[in-house]
Protein backbone atom coordinates (compact mmCIF):
# COMPACT_ATOMS: atom_id res chain seq x y z
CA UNK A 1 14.33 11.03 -9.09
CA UNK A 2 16.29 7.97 -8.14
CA UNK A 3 16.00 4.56 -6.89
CA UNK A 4 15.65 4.23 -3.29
CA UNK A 5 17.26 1.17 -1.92
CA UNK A 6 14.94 -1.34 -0.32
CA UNK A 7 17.32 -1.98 2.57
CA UNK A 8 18.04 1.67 3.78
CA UNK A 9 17.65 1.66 7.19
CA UNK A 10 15.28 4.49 6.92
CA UNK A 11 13.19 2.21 4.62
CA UNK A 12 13.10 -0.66 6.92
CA UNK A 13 12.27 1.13 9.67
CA UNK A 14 9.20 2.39 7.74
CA UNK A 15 8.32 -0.69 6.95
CA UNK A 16 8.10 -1.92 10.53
CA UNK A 17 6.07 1.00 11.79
CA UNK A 18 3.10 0.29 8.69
CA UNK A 19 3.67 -3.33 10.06
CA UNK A 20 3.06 -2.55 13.87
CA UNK A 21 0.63 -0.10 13.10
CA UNK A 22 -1.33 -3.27 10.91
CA UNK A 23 -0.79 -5.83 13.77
CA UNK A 24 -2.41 -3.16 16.10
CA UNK A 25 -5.56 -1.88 13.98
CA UNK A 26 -5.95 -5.12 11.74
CA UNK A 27 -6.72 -2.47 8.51
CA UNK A 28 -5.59 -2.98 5.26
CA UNK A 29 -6.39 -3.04 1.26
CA UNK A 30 -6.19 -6.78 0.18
CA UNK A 31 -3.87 -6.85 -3.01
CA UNK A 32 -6.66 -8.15 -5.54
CA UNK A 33 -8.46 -4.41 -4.62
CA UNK A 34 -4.92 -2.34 -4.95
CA UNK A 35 -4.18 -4.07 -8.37
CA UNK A 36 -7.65 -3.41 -9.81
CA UNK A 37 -7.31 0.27 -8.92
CA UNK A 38 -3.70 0.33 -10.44
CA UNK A 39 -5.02 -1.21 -13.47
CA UNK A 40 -7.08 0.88 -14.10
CA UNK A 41 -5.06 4.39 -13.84
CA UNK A 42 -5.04 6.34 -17.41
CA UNK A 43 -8.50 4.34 -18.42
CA UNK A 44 -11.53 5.43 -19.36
CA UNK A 45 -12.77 3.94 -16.16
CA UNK A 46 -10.44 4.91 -13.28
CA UNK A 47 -11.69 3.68 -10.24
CA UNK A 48 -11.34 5.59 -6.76
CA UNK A 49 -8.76 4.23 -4.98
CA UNK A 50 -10.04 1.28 -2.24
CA UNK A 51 -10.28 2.13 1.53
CA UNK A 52 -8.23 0.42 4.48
CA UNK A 53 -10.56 -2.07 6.53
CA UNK A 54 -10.47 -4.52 9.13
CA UNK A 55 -8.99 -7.82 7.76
């Protein structure tokens, strides 16, 4: 698989949909919550992977 360039206009345009669709709902996973889960992939403990909310 290769990289995808961050600047294709394809990937921009993603990017501002997930950001009008956050301006309009207000849901989200706060970083601290996405790191913990990705941290913890492959372990022992895995936890279940954290749910959008109002922020």
């Amino acid at each position: 698989m290769g990289v995808t360039n961050p600047w294709a206009p394809e990937i921009l345009a993603e990017d501002a949909r997930r950001l009008e669709e956050f301006e309009r709902t207000r849901e989200g996973v706060p970083w601290e919550e996405v790191r913990a889960w990705m941290q913890s992939w492959g372990t022992g403990c895995e936890l279940p992977p954290p749910k959008p909310r109002k922020l």
